[in-house]
Protein backbone atom coordinates (compact mmCIF):
# COMPACT_ATOMS: atom_id res chain seq x y z
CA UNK A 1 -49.67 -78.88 29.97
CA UNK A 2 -45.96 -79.30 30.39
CA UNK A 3 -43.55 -77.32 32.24
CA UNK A 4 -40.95 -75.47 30.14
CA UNK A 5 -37.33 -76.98 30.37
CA UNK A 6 -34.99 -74.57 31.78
CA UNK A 7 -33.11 -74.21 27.99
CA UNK A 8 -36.54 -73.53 26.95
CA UNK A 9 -37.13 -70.75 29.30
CA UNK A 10 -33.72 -69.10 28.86
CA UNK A 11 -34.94 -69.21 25.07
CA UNK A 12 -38.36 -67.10 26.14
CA UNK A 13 -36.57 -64.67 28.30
CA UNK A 14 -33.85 -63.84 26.21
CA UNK A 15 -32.77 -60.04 24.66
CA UNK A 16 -34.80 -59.10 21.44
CA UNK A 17 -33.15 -55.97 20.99
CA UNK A 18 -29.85 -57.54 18.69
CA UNK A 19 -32.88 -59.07 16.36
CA UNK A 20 -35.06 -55.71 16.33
CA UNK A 21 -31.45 -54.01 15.66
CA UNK A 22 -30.69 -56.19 12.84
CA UNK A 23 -33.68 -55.74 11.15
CA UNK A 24 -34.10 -52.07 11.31
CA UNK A 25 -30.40 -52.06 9.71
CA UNK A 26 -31.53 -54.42 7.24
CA UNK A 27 -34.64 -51.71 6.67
CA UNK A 28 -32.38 -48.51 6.54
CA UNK A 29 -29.71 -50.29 3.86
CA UNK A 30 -32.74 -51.40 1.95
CA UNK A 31 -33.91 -48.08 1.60
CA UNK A 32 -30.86 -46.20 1.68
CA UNK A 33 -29.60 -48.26 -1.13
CA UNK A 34 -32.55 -47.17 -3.18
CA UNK A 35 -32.39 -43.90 -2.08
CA UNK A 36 -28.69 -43.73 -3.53
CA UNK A 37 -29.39 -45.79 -6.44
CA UNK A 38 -32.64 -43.00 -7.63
CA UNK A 39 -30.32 -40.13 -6.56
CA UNK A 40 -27.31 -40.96 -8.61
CA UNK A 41 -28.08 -42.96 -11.47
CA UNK A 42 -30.27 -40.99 -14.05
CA UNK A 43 -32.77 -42.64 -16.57
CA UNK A 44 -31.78 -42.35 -20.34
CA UNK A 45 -35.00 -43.00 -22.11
CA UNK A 46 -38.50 -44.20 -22.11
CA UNK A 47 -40.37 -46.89 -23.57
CA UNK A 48 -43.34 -45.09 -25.49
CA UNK A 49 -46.33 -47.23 -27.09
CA UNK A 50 -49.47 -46.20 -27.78
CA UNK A 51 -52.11 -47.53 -25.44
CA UNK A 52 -55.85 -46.87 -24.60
CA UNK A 53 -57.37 -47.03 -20.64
């Protein structure tokens, strides 16, 4: 096994938080987006064919 390069060990030890804080922003505009978008915009009609199950 090789020893881990300092740049490589800076790499390992560094912050996660600004990636876990992007993605749980990138979660809550997902969902807030479809939220907002099922809230305000209402549905006209229906597409109605006969079927059996």
């Amino acid at each position: 096994m090789s020893a881990l390069t300092p740049e490589e060990q800076k790499v390992l030890d560094s912050n996660p938080r600004p990636i876990i804080v992007a993605g749980l922003t990138l979660i809550v505009v997902f969902f807030g987006g479809l939220l907002a978008w099922s809230a305000f915009l209402p549905i006209h009609g229906a597409v109605v064919a006969p079927g059996t199950v």
